[in-house]
Protein backbone atom coordinates (compact mmCIF):
# COMPACT_ATOMS: atom_id res chain seq x y z
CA UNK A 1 -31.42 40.39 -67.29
CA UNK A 2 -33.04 43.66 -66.83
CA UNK A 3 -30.56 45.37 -68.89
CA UNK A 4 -31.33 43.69 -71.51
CA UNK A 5 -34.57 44.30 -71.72
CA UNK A 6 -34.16 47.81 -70.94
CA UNK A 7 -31.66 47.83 -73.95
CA UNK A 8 -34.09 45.94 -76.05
CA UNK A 9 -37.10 48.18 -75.82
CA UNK A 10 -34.14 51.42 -76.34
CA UNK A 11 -33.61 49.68 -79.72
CA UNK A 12 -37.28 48.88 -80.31
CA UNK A 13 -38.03 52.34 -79.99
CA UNK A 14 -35.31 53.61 -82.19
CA UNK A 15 -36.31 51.27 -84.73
CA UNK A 16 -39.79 52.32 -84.40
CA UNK A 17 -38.93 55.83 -84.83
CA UNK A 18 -37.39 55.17 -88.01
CA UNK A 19 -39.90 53.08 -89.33
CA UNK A 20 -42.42 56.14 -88.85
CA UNK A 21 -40.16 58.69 -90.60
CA UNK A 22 -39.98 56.06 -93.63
CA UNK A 23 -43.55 55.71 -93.51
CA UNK A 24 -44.06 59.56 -93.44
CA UNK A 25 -41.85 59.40 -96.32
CA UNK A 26 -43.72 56.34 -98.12
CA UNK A 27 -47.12 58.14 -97.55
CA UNK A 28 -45.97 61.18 -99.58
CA UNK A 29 -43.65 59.50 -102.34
CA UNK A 30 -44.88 55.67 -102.42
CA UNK A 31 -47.16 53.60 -103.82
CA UNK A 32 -49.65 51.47 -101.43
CA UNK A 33 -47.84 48.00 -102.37
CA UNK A 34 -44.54 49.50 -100.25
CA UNK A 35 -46.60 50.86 -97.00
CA UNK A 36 -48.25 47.22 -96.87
CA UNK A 37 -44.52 45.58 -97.10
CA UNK A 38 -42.91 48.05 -94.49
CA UNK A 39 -46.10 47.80 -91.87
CA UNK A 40 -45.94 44.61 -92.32
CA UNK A 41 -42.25 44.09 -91.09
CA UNK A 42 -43.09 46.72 -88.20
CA UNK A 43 -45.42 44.74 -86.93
CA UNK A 44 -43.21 41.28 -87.20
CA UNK A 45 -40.39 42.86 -85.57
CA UNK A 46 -42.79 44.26 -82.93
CA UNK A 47 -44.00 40.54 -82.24
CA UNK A 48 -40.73 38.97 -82.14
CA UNK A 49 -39.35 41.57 -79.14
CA UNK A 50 -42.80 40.82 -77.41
CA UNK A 51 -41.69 37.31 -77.91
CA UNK A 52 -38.06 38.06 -76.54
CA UNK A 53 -39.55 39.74 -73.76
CA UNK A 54 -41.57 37.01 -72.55
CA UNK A 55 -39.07 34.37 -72.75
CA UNK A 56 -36.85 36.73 -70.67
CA UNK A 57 -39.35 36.82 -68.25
CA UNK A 58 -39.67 33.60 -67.95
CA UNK A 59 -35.65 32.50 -67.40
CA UNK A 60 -35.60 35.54 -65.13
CA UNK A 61 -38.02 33.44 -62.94
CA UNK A 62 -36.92 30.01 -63.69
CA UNK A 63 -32.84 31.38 -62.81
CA UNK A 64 -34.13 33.01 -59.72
CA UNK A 65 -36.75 29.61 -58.76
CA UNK A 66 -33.37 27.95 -59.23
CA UNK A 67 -31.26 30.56 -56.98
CA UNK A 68 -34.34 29.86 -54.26
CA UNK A 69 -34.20 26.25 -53.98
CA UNK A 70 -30.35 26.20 -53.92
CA UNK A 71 -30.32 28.38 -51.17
CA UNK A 72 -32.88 26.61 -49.02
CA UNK A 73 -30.98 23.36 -49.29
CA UNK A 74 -28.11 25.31 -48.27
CA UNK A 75 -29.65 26.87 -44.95
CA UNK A 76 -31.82 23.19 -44.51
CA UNK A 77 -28.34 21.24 -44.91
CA UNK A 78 -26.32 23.64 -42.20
CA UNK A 79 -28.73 23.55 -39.48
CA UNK A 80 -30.50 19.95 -39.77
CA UNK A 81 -27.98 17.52 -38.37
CA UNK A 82 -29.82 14.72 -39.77
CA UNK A 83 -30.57 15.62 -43.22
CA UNK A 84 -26.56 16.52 -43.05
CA UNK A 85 -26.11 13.37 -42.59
CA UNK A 86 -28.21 11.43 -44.76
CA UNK A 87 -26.85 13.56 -48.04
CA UNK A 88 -23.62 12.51 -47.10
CA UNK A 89 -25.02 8.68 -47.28
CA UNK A 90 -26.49 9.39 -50.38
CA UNK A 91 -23.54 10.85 -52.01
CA UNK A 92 -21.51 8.13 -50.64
CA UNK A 93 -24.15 5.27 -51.71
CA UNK A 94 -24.49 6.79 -55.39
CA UNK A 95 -20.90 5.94 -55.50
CA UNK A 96 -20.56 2.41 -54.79
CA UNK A 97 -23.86 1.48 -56.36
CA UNK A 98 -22.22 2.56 -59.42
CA UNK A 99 -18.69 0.80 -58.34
CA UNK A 100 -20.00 -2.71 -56.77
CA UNK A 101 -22.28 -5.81 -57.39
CA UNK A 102 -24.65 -4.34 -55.17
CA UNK A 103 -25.67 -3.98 -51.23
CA UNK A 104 -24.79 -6.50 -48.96
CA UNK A 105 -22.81 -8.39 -51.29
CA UNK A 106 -19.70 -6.14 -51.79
CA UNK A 107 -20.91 -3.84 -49.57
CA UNK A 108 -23.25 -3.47 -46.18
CA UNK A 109 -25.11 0.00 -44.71
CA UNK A 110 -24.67 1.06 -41.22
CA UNK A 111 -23.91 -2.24 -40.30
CA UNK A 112 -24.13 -2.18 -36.04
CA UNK A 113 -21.09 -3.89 -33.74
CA UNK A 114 -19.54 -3.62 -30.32
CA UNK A 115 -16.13 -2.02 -29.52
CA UNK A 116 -13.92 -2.64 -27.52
CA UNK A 117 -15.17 -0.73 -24.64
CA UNK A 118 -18.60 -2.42 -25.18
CA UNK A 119 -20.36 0.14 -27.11
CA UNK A 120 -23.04 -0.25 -30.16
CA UNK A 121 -21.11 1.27 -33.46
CA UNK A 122 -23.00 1.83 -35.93
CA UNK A 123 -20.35 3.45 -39.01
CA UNK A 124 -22.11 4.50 -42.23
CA UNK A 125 -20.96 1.55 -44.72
CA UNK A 126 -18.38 -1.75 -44.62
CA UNK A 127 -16.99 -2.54 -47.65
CA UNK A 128 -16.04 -6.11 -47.93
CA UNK A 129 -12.10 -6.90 -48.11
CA UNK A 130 -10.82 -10.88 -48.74
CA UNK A 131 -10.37 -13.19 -46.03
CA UNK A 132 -13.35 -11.83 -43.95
CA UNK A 133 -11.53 -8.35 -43.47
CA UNK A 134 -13.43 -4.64 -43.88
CA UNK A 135 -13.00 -1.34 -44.56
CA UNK A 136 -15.40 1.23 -42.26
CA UNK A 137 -16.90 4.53 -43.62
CA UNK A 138 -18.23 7.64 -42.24
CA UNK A 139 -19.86 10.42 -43.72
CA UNK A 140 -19.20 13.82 -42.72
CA UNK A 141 -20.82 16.92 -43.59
CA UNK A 142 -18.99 20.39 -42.16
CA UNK A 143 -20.93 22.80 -45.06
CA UNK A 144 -22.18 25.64 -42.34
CA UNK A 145 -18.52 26.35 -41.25
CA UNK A 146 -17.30 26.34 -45.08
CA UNK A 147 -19.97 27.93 -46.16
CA UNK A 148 -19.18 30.80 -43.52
CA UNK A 149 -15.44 31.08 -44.46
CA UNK A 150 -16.04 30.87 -48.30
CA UNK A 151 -18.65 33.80 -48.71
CA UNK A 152 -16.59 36.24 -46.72
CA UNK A 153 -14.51 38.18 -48.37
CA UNK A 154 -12.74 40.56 -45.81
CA UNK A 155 -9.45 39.39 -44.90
CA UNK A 156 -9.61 39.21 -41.12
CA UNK A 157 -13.07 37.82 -40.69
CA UNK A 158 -12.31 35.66 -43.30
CA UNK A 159 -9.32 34.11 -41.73
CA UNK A 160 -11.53 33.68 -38.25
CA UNK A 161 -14.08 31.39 -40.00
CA UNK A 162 -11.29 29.76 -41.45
CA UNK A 163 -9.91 29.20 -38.34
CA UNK A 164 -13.75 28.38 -37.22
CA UNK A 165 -13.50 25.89 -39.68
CA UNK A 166 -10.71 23.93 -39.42
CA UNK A 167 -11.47 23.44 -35.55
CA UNK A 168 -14.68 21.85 -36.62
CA UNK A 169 -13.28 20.06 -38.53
CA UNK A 170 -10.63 18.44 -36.11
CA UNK A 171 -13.92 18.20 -33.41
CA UNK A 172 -15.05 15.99 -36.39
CA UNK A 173 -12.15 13.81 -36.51
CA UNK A 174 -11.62 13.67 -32.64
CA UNK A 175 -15.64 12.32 -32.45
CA UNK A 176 -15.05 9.83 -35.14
CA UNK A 177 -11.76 8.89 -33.44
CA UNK A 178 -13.84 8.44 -30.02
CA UNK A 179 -15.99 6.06 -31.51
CA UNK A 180 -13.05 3.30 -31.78
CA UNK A 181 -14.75 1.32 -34.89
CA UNK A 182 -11.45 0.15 -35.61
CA UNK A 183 -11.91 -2.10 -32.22
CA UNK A 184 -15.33 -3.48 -33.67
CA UNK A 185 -15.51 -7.37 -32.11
CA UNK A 186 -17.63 -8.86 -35.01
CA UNK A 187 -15.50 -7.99 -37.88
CA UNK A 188 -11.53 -7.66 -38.56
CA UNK A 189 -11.26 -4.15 -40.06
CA UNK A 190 -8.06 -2.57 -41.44
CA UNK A 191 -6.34 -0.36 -38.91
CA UNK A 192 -7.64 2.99 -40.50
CA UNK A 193 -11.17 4.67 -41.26
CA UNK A 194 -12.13 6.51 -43.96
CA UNK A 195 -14.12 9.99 -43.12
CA UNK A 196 -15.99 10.88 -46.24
CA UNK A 197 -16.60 14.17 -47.22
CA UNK A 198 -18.61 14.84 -50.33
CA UNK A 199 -17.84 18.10 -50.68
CA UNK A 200 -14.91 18.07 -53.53
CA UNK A 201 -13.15 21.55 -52.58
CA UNK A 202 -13.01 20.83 -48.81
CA UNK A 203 -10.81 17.96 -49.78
CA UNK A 204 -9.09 19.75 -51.88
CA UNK A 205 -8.72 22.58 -49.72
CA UNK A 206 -7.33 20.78 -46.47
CA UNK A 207 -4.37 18.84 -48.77
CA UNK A 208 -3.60 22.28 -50.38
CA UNK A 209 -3.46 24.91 -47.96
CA UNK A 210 -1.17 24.32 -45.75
CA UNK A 211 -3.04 26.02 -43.13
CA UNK A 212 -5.08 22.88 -42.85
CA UNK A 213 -1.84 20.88 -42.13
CA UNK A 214 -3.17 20.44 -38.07
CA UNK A 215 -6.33 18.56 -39.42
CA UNK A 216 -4.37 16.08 -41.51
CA UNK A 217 -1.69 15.24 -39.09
CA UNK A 218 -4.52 15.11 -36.39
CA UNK A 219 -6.59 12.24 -38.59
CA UNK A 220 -3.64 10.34 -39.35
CA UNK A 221 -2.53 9.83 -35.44
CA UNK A 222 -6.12 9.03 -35.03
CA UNK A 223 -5.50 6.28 -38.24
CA UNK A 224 -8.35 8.17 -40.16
CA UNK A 225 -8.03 8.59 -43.92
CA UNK A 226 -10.01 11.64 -45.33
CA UNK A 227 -11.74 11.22 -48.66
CA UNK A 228 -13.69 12.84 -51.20
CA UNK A 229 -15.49 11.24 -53.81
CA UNK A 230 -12.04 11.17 -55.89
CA UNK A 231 -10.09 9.37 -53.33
CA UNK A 232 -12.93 6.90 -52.34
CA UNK A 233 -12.81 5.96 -56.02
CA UNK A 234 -9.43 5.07 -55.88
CA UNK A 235 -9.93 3.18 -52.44
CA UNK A 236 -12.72 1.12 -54.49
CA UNK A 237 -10.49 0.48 -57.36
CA UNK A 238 -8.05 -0.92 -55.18
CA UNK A 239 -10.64 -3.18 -53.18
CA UNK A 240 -11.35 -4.95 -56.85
CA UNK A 241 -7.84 -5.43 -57.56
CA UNK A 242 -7.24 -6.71 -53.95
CA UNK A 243 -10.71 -8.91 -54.61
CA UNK A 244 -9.08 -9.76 -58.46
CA UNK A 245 -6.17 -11.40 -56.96
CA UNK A 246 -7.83 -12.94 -54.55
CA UNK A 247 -10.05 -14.88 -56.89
CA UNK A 248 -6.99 -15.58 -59.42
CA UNK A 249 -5.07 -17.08 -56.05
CA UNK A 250 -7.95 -19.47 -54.97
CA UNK A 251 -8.24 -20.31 -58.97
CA UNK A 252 -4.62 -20.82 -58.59
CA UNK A 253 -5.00 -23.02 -55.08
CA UNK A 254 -7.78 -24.86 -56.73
CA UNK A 255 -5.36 -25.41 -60.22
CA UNK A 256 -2.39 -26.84 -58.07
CA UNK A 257 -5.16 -29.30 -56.12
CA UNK A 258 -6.80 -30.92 -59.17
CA UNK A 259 -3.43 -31.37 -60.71
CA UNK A 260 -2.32 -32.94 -57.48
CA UNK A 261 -5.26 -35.61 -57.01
CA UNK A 262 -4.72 -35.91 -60.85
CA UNK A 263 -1.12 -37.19 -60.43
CA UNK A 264 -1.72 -38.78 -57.55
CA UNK A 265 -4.31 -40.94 -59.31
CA UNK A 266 -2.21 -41.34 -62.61
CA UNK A 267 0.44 -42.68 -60.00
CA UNK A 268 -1.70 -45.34 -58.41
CA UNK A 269 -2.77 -46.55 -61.79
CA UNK A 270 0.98 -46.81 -63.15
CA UNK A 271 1.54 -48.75 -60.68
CA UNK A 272 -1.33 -51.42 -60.37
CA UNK A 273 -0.56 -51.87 -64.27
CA UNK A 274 3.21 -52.47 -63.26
CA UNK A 275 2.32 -54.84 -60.60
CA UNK A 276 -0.23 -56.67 -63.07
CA UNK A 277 2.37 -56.41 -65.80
CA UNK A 278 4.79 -58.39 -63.63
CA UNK A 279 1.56 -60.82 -62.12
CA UNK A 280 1.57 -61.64 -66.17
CA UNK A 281 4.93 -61.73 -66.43
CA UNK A 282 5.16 -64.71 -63.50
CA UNK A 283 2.09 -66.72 -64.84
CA UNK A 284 3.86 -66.69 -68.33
CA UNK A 285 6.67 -67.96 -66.80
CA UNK A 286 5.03 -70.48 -64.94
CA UNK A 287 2.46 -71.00 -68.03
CA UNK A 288 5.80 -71.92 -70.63
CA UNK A 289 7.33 -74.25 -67.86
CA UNK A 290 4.22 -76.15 -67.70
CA UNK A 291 3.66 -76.41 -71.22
CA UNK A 292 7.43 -77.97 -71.79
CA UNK A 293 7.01 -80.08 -69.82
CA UNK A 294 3.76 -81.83 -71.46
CA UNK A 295 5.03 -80.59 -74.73
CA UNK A 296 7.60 -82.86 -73.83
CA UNK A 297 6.40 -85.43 -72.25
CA UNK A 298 4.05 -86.87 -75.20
CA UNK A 299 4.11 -90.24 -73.76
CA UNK A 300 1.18 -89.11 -71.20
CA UNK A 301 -0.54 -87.71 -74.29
CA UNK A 302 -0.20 -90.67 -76.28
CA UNK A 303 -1.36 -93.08 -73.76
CA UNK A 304 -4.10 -90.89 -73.01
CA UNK A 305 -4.96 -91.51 -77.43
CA UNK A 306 -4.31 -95.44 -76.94
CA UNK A 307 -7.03 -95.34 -74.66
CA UNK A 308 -8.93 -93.00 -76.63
CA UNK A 309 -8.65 -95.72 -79.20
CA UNK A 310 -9.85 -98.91 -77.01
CA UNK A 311 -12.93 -97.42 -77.42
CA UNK A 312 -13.69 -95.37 -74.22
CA UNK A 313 -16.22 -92.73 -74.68
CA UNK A 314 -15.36 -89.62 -73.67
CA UNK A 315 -18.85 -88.27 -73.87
CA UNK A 316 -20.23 -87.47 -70.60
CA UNK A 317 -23.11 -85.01 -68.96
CA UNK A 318 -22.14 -82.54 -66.49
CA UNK A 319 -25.20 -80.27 -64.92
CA UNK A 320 -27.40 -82.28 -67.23
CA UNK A 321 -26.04 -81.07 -70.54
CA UNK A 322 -23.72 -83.38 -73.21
CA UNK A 323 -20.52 -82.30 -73.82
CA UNK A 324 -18.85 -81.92 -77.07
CA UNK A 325 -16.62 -85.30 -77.66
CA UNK A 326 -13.24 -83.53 -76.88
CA UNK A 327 -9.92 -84.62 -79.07
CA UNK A 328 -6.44 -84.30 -77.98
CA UNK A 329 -4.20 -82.09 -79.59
CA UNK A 330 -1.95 -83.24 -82.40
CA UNK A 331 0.92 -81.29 -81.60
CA UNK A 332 1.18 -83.12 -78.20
CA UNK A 333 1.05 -86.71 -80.36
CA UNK A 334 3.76 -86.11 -82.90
């Protein structure tokens, strides 16, 4: 940035200098009108390089306020073991606020269990899996070791932090391993934990250079998955699908149960209607019989008019009310 200023004020001064010869010039050959006019853009090119010069200044300072701060969270986050740990939570948390429903519903922090060894575990999150099964997370943070191999540039101290680096690393693994949160009482997990890293080139680095082969093959005996923020995405995205179908199968479940009460309820109906079909069917029966034979015995009928005739009332009270005079039939008297 200093260049350019230096270059600036070069060209300023140039400029200058050629300004003053034209003004010498102007003085001797010009009229007053063209001094005015040529002082006048002196002096506005003068103000706009003070102007330039300033606002250098200023992203000078802001670039190296910027370079400061970066570097203080550097050194804070490779010596505090803590704050190593809680930007790893952070990182991780950013993630699958963005990707869930929310905390404690898809998802639960540091949740605490016993192992089998009856030990308090305490992993970093649980993310919820159907049929009361979880997936356990851990954040890890190994920035002071990569941070010492990537800003050397000599070959053979360079390849000792490297070295440096991928044994802290498998320290990492072989402390997660240790803790056994795959043997958590309280919860059925999967049979593998995921080690987060949110660092995007470590990952990259340890499934590219094959000089970080020992770490991988030592967290997969140890059934530990490592992931970066690319890879725990795609873990997520496959907990929704596995949560997707699990919600079309009990929607399913729940389909093939209505339709069974439903045609086990149609089926008790069909057949009280069939059995009061044939109760009809039998009373008609019984009903036509009976009717022949009055229908054809009119002699009872008639009789029953004869005396109708002799002058017996048929008016009587039942429950204290008159009935209606009732009349025989006349197709029972022909």
């Amino acid at each position: 940035m200093e260049n350019y200023i230096i270059i600036a004020i070069s060209a300023l001064f140039s400029f200058l200098l050629g300004m003053f010869f034209i003004f010498v010039v102007l003085k001797i050959s010009s009229s007053n009108s063209n001094k005015k006019y040529f002082i006048k853009e002196i002096d506005d090119f003068k103000n706009s390089l003070e102007e330039f010069k300033k606002q250098t200044q200023i992203n000078s300072f802001e670039t190296k306020n910027a370079i400061a701060v970066a570097s203080k969270l550097t050194s804070i986050l490779t010596t505090n073991q803590n704050l190593k740990g809680q930007f790893g939570q952070d990182c991780l948390e950013y993630v699958l606020k963005a990707c869930f429903n929310g905390e404690n519903i898809d998802y639960i922090k540091q949740p605490t269990f016993s192992n089998a060894a009856g030990d308090k575990i305490r992993p970093d999150y649980l993310v919820c899996l159907p049929n009361n099964k979880a997936i356990l997370i851990d954040c890890k943070l190994n920035l002071e070791k990569y941070m010492e191999f990537k800003d050397n540039f000599e070959t053979e101290l360079k390849n000792l932090k490297k070295a440096e680096f991928i044994k802290d690393l498998n320290n990492t693994v072989n402390n997660l391993a240790n803790k056994r949160y795959e043997t958590a009482l309280e919860i059925e997990t999967v049979d593998f934990i995921l080690m987060y890293i949110p660092i995007e080139p470590v990952i990259t680095l340890i499934y590219t250079d094959s000089d970080f082969l020992s770490v991988v093959k030592n967290a997969t005996e140890k059934n530990i998955v490592l992931v970066g923020n690319s890879s725990v995405l795609t873990v997520i995205r496959l907990v929704k699908l596995l949560w997707a179908k699990e919600i079309q199968d009990k929607n399913i479940e729940n389909i093939v149960e209505t339709a069974s009460r439903l045609y086990e309820s149609i089926a008790r109906h069909s057949n009280e209607l069939f059995e009061m079909k044939e109760n009809l069917n039998n009373l008609a029966v019984k009903f036509n019989k009976e009717y022949e034979k009055m229908a054809v015995n009119s002699n009872f009928f008639k009789t029953a008019q004869k005396l109708h005739s002799y002058g017996i009332d048929l008016k009587t009270k039942k429950y204290g009310k008159k009935l209606s005079e009732i009349e025989i039939n006349s197709e029972f008297l022909s």
